[in-house]
Protein backbone atom coordinates (compact mmCIF):
# COMPACT_ATOMS: atom_id res chain seq x y z
CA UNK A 1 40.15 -25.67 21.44
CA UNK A 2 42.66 -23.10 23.47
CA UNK A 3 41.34 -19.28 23.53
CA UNK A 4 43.67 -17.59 20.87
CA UNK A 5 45.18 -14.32 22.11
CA UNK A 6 44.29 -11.46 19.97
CA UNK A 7 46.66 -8.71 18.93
CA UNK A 8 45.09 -6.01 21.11
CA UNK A 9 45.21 -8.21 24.46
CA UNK A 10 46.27 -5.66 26.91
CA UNK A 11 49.10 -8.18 28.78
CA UNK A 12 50.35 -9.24 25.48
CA UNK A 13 50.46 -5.36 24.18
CA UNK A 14 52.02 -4.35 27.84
CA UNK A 15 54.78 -7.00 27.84
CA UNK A 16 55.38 -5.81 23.77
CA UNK A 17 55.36 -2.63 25.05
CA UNK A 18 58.27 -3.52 28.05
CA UNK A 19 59.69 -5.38 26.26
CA UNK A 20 60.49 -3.14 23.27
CA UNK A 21 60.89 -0.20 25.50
CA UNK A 22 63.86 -2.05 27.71
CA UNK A 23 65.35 -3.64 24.81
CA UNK A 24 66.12 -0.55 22.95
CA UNK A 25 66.95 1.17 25.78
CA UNK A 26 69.88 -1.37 26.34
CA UNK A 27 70.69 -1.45 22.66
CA UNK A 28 71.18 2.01 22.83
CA UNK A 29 73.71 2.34 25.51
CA UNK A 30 70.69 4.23 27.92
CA UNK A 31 72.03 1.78 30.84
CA UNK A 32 75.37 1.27 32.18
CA UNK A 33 77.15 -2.08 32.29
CA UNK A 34 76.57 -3.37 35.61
CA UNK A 35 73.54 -1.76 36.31
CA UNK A 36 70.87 -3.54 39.09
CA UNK A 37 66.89 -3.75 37.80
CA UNK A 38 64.30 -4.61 39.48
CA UNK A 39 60.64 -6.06 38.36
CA UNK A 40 58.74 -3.48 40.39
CA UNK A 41 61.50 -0.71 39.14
CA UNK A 42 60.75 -2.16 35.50
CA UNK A 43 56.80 -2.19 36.18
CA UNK A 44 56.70 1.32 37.31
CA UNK A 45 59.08 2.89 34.64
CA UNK A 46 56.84 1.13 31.82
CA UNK A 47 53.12 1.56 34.02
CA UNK A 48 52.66 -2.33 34.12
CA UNK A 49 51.68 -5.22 36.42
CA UNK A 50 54.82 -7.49 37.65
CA UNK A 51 53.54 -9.88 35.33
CA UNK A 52 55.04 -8.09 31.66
CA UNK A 53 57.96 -6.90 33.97
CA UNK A 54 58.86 -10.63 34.51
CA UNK A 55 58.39 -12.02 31.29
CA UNK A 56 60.28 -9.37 29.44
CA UNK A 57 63.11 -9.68 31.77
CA UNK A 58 63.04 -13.50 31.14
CA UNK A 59 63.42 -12.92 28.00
CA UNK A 60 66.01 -10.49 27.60
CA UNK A 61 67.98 -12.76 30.25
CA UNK A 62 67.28 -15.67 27.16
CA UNK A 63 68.72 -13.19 24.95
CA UNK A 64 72.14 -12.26 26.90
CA UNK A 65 70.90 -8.74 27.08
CA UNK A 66 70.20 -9.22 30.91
CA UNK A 67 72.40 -11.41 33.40
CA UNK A 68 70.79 -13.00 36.14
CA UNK A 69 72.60 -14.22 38.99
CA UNK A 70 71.60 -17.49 41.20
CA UNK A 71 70.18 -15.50 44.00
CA UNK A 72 67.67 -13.42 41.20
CA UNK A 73 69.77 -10.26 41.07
CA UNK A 74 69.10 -8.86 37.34
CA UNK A 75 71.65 -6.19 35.55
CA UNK A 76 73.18 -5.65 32.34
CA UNK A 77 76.15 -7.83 32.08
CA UNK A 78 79.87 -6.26 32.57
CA UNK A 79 81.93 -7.92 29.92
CA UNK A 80 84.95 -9.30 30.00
CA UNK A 81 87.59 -8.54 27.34
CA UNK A 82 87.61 -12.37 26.17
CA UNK A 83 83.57 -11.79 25.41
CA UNK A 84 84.18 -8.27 24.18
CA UNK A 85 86.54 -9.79 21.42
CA UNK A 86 84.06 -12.74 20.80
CA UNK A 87 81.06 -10.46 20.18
CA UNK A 88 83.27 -8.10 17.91
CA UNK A 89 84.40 -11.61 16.16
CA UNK A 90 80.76 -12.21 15.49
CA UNK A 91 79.98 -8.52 14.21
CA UNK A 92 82.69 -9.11 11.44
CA UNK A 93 81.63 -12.14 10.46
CA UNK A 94 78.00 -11.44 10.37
CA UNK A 95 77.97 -7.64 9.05
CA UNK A 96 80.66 -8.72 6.52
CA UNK A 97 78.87 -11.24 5.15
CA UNK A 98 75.15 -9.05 4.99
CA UNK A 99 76.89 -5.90 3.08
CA UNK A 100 78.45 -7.98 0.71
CA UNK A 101 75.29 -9.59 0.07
CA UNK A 102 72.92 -6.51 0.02
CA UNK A 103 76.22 -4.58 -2.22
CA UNK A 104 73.81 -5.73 -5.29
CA UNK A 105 70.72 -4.16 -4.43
CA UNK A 106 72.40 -1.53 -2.76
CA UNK A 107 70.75 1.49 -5.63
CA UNK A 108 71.30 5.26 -5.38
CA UNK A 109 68.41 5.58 -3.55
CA UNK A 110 69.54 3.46 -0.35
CA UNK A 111 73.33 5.24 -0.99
CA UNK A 112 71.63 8.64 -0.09
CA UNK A 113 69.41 7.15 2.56
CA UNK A 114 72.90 6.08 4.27
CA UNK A 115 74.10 9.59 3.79
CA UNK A 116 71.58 10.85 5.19
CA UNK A 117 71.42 8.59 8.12
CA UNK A 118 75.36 9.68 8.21
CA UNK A 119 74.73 13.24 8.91
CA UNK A 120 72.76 12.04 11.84
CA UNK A 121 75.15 10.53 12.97
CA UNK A 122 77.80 13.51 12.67
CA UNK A 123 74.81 15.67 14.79
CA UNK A 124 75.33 13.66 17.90
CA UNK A 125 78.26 13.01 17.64
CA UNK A 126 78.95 17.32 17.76
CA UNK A 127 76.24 17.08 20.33
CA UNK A 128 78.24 14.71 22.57
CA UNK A 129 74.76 12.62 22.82
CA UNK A 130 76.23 8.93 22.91
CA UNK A 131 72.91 7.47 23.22
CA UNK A 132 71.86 9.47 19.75
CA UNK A 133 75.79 8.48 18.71
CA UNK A 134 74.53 4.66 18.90
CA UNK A 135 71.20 4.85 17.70
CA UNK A 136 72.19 6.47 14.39
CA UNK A 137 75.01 4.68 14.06
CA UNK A 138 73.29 1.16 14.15
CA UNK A 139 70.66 2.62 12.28
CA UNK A 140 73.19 2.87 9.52
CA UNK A 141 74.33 -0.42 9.57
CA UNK A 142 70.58 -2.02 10.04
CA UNK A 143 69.65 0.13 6.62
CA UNK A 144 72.44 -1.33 4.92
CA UNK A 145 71.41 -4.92 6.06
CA UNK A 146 67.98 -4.95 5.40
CA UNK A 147 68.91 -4.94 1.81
CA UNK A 148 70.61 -8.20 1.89
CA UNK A 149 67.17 -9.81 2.47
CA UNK A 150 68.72 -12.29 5.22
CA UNK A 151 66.39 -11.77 7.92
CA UNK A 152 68.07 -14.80 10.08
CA UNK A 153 71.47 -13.32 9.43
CA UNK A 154 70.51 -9.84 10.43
CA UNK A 155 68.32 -10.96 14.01
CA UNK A 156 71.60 -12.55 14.66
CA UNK A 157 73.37 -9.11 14.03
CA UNK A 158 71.03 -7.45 16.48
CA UNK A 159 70.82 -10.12 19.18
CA UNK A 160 74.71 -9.17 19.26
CA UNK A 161 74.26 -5.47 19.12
CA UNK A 162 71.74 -5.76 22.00
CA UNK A 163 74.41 -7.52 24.28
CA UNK A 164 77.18 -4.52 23.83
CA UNK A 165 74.74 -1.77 24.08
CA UNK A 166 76.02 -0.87 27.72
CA UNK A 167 79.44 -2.06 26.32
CA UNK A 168 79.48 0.43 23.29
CA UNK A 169 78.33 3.48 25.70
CA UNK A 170 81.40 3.01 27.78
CA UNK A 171 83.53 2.95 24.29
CA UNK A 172 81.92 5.68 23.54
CA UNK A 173 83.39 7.75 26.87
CA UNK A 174 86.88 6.33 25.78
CA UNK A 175 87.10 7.28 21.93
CA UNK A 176 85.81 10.98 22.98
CA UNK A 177 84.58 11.36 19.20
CA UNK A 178 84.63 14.68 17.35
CA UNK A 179 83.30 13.07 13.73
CA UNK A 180 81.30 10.78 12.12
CA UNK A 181 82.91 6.88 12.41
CA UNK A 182 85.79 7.31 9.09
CA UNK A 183 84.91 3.64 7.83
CA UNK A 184 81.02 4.92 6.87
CA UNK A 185 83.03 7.04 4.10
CA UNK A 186 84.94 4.24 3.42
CA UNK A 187 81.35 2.45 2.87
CA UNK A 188 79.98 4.75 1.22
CA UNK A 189 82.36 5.07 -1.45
CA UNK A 190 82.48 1.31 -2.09
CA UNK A 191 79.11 0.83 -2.14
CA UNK A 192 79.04 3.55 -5.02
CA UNK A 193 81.73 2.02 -6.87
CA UNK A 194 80.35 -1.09 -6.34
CA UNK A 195 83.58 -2.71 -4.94
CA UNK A 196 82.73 -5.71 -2.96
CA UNK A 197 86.16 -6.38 -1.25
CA UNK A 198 86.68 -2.48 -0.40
CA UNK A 199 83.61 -2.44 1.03
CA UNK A 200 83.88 -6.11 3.16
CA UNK A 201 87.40 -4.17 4.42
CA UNK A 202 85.37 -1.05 5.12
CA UNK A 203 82.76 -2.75 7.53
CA UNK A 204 85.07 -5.38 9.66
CA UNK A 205 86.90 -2.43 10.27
CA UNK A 206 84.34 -0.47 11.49
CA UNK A 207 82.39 -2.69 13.65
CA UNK A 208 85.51 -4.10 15.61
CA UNK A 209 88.21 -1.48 15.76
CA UNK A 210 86.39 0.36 18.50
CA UNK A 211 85.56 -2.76 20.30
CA UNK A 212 89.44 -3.67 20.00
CA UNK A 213 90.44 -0.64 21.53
CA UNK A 214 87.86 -1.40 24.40
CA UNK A 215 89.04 -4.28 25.30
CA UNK A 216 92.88 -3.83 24.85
């Protein structure tokens, strides 16, 4: 019988640990499109052996948050507008799709969570912090989500989210925002009135105008 790896191995808790640390720092728009990494680059940022370094890169390479070329070079990918407008094609169908299903769950409680979440939002934003900007801002749509109880649907929201991080930091230098995104009032509002086609409007407007705009 194999040896079965317990939760506090140290390379399973390193590669965790690069893994979630490079992930979210693409998500977040902390690395430009186009930008080079290397394993021993990765390894010292994160204080780990090649050995996590490689097998987190593999995997966010298996996720299309990385591109690898044929001679090894690793970077976040520079998208094209055709896969700009297929990821923002995705985002409405997903997103759409998990609000309206978590509109019936969606209590007072969760309404002033998202408020809350909101005003965040609004603080980078006046801040000019982009990375802050698209942290707070997915953290809105994520709380929203998690109420639908579709944990497939919403690791396929994210999976897509993780691909334009780099992608949504460069929209974010274009649309020089002064405000909170309009559509999370629009969201808001429906979700407190309960109105399931103002709020399905609300969302795919939301999550692809910008993107749009991007790549037009």
């Amino acid at each position: 019988m194999s040896k079965s790896v317990k939760p506090s191995d140290p390379v399973l808790s390193a590669h965790d640990r690069v893994y979630r640390g490079l992930r979210n720092q693409i998500m977040f728009g902390q690395i430009d499109p186009g930008h080079a990494l290397t394993l021993r680059g990765i390894g010292e940022a994160f204080g780990v052996s090649m050995t996590p370094a490689r097998e987190s890169v593999q995997r966010l390479v298996a996720e299309g948050a990385l591109f690898m070329s044929g001679s090894g070079r690793v970077s976040t990918p520079e998208l094209s507008n055709e896969r700009i407008e297929e990821l923002s094609a995705l985002r409405s169908l997903i997103e759409v799709e998990l609000a309206s299903r978590a509109l019936p769950r969606a209590h007072l409680a969760l309404i002033e969570r998202l408020k809350a979440i909101n005003g965040m939002v609004g603080t980078a934003v006046s801040e000019y912090d982009a990375v802050a900007y698209i942290r707070t801002n997915l953290e809105f749509h994520r709380t929203l989500y998690l109420r639908a109880q579709a944990p497939a649907m919403l690791a396929m929201a994210e999976t897509v989210w993780l691909q334009l991080g780099p992608t949504m930091r460069a929209l974010y230098g274009r649309l020089q925002r002064k405000e909170p995104p309009h559509f999370h009032k629009l969201i808001l509002s429906a979700l407190a009135a309960g109105d399931e086609p103002s709020l399905r409007l609300a969302v795919r407007s939301d999550v692809t105008q910008g993107l749009r705009m991007l790549a037009s």
